[in-house]
Protein backbone atom coordinates (compact mmCIF):
# COMPACT_ATOMS: atom_id res chain seq x y z
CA UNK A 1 19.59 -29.74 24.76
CA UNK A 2 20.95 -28.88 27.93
CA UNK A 3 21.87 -32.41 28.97
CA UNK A 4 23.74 -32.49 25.43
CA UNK A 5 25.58 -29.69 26.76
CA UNK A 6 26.57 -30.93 29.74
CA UNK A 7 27.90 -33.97 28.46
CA UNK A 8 30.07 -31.98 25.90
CA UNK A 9 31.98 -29.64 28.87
CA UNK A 10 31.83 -32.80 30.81
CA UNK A 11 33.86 -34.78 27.73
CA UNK A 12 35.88 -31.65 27.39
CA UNK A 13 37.02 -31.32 30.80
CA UNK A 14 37.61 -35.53 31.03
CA UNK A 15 39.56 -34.76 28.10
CA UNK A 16 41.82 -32.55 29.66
CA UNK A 17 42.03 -34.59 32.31
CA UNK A 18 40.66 -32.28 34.74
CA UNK A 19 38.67 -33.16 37.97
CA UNK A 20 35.75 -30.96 38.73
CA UNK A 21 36.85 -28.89 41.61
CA UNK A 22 40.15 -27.93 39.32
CA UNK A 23 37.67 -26.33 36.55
CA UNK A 24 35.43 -25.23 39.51
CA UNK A 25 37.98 -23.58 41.24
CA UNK A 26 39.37 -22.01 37.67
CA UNK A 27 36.12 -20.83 36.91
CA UNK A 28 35.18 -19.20 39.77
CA UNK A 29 32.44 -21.14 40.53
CA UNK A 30 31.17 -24.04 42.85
CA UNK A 31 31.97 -27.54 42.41
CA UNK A 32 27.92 -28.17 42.81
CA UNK A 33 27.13 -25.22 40.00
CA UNK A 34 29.79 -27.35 37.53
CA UNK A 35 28.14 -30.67 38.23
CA UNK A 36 24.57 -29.03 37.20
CA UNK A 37 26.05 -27.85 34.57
CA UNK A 38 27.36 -30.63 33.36
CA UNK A 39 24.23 -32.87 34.37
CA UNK A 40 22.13 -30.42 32.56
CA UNK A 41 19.87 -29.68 35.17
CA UNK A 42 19.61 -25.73 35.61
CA UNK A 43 22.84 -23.30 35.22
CA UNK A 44 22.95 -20.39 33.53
CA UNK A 45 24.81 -18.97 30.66
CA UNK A 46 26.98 -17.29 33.16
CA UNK A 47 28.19 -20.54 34.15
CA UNK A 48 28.52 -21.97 30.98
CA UNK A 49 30.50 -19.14 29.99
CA UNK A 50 33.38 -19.17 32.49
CA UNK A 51 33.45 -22.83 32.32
CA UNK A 52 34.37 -23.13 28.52
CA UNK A 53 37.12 -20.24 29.36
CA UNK A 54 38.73 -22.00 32.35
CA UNK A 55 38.64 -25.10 29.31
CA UNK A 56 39.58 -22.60 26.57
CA UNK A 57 37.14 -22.97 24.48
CA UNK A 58 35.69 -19.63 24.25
CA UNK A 59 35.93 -19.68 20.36
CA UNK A 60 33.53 -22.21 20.93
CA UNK A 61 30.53 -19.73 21.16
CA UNK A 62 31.90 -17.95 17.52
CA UNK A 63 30.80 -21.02 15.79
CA UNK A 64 27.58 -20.51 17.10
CA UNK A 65 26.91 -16.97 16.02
CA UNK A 66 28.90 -16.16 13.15
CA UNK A 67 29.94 -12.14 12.80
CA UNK A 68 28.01 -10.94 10.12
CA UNK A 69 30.24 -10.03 6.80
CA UNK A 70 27.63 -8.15 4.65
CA UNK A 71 25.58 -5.96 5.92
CA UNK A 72 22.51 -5.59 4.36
CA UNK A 73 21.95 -1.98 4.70
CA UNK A 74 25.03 -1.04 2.58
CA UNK A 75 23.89 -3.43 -0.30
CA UNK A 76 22.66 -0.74 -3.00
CA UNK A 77 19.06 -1.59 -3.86
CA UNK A 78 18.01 -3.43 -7.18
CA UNK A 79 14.68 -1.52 -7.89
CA UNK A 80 14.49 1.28 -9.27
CA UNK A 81 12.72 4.13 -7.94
CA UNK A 82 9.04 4.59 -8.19
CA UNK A 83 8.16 6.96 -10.75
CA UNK A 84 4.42 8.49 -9.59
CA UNK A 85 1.98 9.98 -12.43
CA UNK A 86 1.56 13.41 -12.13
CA UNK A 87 -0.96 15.33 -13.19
CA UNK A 88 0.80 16.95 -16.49
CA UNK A 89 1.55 13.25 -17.40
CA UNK A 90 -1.92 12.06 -16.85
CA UNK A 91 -3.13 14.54 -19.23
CA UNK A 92 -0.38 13.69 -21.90
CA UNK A 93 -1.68 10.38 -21.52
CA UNK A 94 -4.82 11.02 -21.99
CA UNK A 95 -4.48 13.63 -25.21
CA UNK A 96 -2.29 10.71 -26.64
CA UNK A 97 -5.38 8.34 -26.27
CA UNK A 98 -7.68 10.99 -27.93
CA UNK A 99 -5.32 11.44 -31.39
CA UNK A 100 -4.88 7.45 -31.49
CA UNK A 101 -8.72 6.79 -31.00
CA UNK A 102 -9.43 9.69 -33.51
CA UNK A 103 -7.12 8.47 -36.23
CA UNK A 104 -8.33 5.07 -35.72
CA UNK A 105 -11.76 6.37 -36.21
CA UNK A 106 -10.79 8.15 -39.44
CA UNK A 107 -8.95 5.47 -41.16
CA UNK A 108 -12.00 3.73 -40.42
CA UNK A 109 -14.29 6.06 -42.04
CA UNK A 110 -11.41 6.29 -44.74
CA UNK A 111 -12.10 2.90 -45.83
């Protein structure tokens, strides 16, 4: 991945007709840290940024980590809230299950 790198800012700067030591000497950096770079053996991100800036290209890096449009913490949330049994309902529940099983039990009888 790095060497695919390099060989991008390398096309880049051969596109713009640039030698080396120009984009070096734009960056900020050494002629020897922009042939790494562009060899892909070792630079750092440092590099790489000040490099595509002396190339203008730093909308280059955008592309790469888009800016977030929704954020997920303002998205109301689709489930409703729990609803936990309390002890009044539990009872309810429970007298409602008594009356059902006794009128089952007298139609049956009924019969």
């Amino acid at each position: 991945m790095e060497r695919e790198i390099g060989e991008k800012v390398r096309a880049l700067r051969l596109q713009r007709n640039l030698d080396q030591a120009t984009v070096a000497e734009q960056s900020g950096i050494s002629v020897r840290a922009l042939r790494n770079l562009e060899k892909g053996a070792g630079s750092t991100l440092r590099t790489l940024l000040v490099v595509m800036r002396a190339l203008g290209r730093e909308h280059w890096f955008e592309s790469m980590a888009p800016v977030a449009t929704i954020n997920p913490l303002s998205l109301p949330r689709k489930s409703a809230q729990r609803q936990r049994a309390t002890a009044t309902s539990v009872k309810q529940a429970q007298e409602a299950s008594r009356k059902l099983t006794f009128l089952a039990k007298r139609r049956a009888a009924i019969k």
